[in-house]
N, C-alpha and C. Protein backbone atom coordinates (compact mmCIF):
# COMPACT_ATOMS: atom_id res chain seq x y z
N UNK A 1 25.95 0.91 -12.59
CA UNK A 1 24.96 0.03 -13.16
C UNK A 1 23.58 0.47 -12.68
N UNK A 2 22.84 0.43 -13.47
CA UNK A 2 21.34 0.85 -13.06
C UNK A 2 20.44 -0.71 -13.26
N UNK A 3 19.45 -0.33 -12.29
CA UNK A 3 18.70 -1.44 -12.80
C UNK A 3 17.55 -1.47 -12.67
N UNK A 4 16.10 -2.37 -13.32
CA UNK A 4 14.89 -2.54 -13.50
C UNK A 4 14.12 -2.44 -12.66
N UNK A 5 14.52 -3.81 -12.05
CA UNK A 5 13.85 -3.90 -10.09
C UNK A 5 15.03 -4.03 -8.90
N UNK A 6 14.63 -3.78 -7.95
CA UNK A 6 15.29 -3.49 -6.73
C UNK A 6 13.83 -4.35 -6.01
N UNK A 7 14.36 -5.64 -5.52
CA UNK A 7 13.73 -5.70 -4.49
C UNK A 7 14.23 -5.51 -2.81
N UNK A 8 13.34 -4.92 -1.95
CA UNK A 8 14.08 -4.24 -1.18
C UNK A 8 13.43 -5.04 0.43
N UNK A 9 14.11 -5.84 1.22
CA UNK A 9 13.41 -6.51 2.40
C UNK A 9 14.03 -5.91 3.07
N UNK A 10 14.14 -4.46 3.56
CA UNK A 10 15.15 -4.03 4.83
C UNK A 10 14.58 -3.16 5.19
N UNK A 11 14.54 -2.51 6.43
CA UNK A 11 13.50 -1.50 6.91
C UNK A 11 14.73 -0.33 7.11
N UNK A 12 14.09 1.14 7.37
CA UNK A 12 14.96 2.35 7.75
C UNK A 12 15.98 2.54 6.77
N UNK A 13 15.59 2.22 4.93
CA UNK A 13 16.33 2.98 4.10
C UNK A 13 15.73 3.78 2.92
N UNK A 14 15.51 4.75 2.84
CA UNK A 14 15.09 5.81 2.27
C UNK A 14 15.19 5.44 0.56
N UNK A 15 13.98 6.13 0.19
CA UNK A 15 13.52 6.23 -1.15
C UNK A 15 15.28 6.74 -2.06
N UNK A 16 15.54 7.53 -1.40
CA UNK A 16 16.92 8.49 -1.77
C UNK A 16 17.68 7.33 -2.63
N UNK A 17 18.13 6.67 -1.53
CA UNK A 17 19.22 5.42 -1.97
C UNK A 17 19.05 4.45 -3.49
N UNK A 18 17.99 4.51 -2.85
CA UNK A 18 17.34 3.35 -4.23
C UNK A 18 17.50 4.48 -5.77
N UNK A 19 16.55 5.56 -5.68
CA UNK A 19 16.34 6.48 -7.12
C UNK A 19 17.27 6.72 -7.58
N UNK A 20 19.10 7.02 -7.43
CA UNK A 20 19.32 7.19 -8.43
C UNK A 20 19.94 5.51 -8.89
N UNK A 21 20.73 4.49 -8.75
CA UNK A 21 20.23 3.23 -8.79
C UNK A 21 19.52 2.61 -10.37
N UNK A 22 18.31 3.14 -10.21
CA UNK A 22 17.24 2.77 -10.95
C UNK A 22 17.42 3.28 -12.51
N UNK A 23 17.15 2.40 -13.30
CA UNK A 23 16.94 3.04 -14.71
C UNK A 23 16.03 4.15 -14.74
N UNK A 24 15.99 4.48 -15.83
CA UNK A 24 14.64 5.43 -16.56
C UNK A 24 13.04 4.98 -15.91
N UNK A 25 12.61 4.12 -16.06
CA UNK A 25 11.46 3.20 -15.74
C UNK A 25 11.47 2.08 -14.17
N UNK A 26 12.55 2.15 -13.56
CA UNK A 26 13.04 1.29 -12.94
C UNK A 26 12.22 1.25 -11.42
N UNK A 27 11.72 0.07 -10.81
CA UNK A 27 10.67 -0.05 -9.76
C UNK A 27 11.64 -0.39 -8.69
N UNK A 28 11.55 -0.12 -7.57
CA UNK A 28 11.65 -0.74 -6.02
C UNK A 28 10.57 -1.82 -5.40
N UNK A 29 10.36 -2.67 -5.31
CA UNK A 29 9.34 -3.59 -4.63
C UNK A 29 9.59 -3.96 -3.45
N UNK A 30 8.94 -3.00 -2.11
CA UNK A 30 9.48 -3.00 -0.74
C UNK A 30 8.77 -4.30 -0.22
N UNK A 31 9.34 -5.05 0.47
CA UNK A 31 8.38 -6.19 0.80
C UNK A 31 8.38 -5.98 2.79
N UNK A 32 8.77 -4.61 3.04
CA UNK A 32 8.64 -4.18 4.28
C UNK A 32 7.95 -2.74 4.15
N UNK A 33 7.14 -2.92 3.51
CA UNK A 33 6.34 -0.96 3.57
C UNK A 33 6.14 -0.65 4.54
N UNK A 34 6.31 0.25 5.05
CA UNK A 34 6.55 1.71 5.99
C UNK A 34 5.52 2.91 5.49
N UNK A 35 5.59 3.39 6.70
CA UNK A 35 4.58 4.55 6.23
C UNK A 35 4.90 5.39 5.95
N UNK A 36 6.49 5.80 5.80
CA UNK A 36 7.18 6.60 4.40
C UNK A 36 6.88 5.76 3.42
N UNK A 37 7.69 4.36 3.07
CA UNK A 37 7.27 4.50 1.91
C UNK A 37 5.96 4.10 1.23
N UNK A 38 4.85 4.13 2.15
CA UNK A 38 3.57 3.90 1.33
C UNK A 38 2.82 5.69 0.67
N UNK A 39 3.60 6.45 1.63
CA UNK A 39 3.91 8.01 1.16
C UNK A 39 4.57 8.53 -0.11
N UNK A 40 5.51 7.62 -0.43
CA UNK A 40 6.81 7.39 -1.25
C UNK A 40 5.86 7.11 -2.83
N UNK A 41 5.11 5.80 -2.24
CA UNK A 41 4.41 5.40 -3.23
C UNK A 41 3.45 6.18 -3.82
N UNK A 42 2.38 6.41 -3.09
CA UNK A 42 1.73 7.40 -3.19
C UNK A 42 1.72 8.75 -3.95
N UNK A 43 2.92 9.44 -3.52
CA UNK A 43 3.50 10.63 -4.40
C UNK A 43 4.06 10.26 -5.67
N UNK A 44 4.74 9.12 -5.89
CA UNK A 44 5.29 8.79 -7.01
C UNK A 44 4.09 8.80 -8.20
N UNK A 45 2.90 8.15 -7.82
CA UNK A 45 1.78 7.47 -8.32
C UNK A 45 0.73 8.77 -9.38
N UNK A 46 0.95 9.88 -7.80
CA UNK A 46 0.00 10.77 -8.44
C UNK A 46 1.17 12.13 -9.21
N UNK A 47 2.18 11.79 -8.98
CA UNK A 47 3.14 12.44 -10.35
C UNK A 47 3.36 11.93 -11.10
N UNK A 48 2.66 10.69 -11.28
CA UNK A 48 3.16 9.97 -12.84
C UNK A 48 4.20 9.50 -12.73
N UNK A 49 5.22 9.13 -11.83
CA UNK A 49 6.70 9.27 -12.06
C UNK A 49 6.89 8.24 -12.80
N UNK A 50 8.33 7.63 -13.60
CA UNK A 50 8.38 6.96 -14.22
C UNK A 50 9.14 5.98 -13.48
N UNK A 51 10.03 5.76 -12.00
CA UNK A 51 10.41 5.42 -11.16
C UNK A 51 9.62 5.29 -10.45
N UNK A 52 8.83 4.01 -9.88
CA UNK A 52 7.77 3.30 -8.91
C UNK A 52 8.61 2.76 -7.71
N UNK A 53 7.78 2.80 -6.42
CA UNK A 53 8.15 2.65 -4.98
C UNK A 53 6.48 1.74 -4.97
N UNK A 54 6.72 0.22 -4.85
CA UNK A 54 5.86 -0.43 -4.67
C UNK A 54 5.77 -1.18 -3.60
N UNK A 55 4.70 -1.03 -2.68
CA UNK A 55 4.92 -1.76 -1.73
C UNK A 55 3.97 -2.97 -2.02
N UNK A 56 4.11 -3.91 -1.04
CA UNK A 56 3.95 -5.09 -1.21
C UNK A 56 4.08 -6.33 0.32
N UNK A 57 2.77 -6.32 0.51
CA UNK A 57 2.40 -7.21 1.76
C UNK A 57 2.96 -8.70 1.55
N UNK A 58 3.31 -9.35 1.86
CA UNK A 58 3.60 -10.70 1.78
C UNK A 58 2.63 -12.12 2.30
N UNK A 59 1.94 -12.59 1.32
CA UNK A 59 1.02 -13.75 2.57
C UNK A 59 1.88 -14.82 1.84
N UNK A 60 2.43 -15.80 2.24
CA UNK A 60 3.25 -16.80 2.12
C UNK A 60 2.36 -18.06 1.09
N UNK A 61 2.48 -18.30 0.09
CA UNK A 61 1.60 -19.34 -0.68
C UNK A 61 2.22 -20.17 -1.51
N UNK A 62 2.50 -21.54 -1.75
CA UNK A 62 2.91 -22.31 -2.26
C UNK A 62 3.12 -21.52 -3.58
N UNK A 63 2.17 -21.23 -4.12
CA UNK A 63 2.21 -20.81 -6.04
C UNK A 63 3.38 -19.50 -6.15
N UNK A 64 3.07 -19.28 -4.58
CA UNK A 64 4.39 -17.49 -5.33
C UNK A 64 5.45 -18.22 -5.01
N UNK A 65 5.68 -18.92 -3.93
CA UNK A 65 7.38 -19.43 -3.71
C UNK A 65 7.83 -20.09 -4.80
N UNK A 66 6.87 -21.05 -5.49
CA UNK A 66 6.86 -21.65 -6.64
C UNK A 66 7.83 -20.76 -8.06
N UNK A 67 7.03 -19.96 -8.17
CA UNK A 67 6.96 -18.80 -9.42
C UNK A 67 8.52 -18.27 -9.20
N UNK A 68 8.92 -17.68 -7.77
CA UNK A 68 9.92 -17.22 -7.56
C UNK A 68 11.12 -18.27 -7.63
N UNK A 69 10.93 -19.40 -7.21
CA UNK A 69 11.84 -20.66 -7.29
C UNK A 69 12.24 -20.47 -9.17
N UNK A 70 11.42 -20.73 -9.61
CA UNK A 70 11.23 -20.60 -11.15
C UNK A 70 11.97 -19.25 -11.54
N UNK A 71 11.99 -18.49 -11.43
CA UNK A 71 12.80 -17.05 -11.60
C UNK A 71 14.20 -17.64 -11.07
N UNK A 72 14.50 -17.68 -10.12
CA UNK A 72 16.00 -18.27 -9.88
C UNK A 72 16.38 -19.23 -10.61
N UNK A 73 16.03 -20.18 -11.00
CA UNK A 73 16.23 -21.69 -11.80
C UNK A 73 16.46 -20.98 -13.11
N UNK A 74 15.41 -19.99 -13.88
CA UNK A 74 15.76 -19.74 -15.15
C UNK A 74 17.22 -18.28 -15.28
N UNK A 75 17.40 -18.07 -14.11
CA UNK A 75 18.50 -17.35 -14.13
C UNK A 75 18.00 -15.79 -14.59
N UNK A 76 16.86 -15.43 -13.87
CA UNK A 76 15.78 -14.33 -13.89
C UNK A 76 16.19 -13.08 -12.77
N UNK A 77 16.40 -14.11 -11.49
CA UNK A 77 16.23 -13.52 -10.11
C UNK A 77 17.49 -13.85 -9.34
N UNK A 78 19.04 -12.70 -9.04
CA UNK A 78 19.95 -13.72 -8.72
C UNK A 78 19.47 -12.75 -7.27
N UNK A 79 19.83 -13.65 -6.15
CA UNK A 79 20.28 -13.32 -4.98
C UNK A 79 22.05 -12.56 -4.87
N UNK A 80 21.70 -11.60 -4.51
CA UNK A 80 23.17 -10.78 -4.04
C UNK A 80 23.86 -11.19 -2.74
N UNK A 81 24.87 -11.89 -2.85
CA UNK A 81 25.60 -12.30 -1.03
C UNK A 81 26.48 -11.09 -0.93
N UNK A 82 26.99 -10.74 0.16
CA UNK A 82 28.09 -9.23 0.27
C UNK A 82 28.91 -10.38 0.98
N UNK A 83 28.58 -11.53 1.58
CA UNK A 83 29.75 -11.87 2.40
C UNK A 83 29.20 -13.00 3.12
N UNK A 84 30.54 -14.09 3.39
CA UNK A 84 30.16 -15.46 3.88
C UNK A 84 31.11 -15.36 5.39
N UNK A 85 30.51 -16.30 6.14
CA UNK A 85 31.30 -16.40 7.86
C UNK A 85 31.10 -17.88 7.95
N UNK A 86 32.14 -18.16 8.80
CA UNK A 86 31.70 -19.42 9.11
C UNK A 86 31.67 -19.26 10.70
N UNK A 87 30.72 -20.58 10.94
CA UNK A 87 29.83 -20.31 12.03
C UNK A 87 30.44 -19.94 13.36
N UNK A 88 31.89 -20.22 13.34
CA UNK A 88 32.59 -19.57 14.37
C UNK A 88 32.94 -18.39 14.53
N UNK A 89 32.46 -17.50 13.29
CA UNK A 89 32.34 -16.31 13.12
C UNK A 89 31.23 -15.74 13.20
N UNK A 90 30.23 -16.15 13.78
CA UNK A 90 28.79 -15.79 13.56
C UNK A 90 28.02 -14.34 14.39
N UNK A 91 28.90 -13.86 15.66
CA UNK A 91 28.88 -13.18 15.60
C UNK A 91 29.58 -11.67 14.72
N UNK A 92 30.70 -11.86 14.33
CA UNK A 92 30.81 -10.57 13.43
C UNK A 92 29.99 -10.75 12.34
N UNK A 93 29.09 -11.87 11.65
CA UNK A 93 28.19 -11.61 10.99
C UNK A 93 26.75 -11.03 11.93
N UNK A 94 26.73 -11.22 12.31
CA UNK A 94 25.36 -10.67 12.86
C UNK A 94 25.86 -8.90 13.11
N UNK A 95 26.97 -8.79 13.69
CA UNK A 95 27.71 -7.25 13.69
C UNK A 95 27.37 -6.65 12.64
N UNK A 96 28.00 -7.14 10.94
CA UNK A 96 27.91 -6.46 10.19
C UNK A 96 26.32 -6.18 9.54
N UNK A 97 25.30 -7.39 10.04
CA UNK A 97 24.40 -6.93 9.73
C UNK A 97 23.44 -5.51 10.64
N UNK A 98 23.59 -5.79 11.68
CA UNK A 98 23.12 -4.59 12.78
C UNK A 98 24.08 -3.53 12.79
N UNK A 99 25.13 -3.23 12.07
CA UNK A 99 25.66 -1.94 11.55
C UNK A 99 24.88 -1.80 10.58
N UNK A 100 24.35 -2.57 9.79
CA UNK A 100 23.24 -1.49 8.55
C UNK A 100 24.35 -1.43 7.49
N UNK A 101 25.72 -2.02 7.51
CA UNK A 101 26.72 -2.10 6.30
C UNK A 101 26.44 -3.28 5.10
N UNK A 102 25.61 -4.18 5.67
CA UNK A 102 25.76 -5.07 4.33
C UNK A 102 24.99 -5.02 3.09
N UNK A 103 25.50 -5.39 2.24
CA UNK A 103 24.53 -4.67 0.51
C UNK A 103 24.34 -6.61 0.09
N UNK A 104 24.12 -6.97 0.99
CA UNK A 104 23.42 -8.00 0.18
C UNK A 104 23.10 -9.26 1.59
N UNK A 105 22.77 -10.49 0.76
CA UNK A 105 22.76 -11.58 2.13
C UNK A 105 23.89 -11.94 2.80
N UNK A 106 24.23 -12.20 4.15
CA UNK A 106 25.04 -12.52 4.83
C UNK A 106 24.74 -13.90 5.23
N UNK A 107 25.86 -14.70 4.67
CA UNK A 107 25.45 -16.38 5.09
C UNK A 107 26.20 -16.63 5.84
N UNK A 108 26.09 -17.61 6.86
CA UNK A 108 26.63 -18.30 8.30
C UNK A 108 26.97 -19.83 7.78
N UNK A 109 28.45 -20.15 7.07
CA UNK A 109 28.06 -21.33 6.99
C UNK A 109 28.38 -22.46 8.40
N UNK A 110 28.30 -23.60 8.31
CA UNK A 110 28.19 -24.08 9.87
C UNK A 110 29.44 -25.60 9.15
């Protein structure tokens, strides 16, 4: 499956992973830029590429949480889970996240 956007909140994973992934036109929106990928971006930008590496600072504001709430509600924006624990399991969730193995959110339920 390829897809449009990739938004990406995880630090120490390479442009690599994401590109092939991506459609024809298809963006990454890092909301942890690095100074690879503001490099990433950069090069993409001044080759024209048709695959964008966008980074993206975060200042926290009622109207974007808003907008994004609104993207989930209309069934726009799904959240990916890889896997649920319950809270007596909370450390092998925290394990699998500091192995760098999980492909999506890891929830703790309690």
């Amino acid at each position: 499956m390829k897809y449009d956007y990739v938004i990406h909140c995880a630090t120490g994973i390479p442009w690599s992973t994401f590109e092939p992934n991506l459609n024809a036109t298809g963006k990454v929106i890092d909301l942890t830029p690095s100074a690879s990928s503001m490099w990433t971006f950069a090069v993409k930008k001044v080759t024209f590429s048709k695959k964008q590496l966008v980074p993206y600072i975060l200042r926290p504001k009622g109207e974007n949480l808003e907008y994004l709430v609104n993207l989930v509600r209309d069934g726009k924006l799904k959240t990916v889970i890889d896997s649920k624990f319950t809270f007596s399991k909370a450390e092998d969730a925290w394990s699998k996240i500091m192995d760098g193995h999980a492909t999506g959110k890891i929830i703790v339920e309690h």
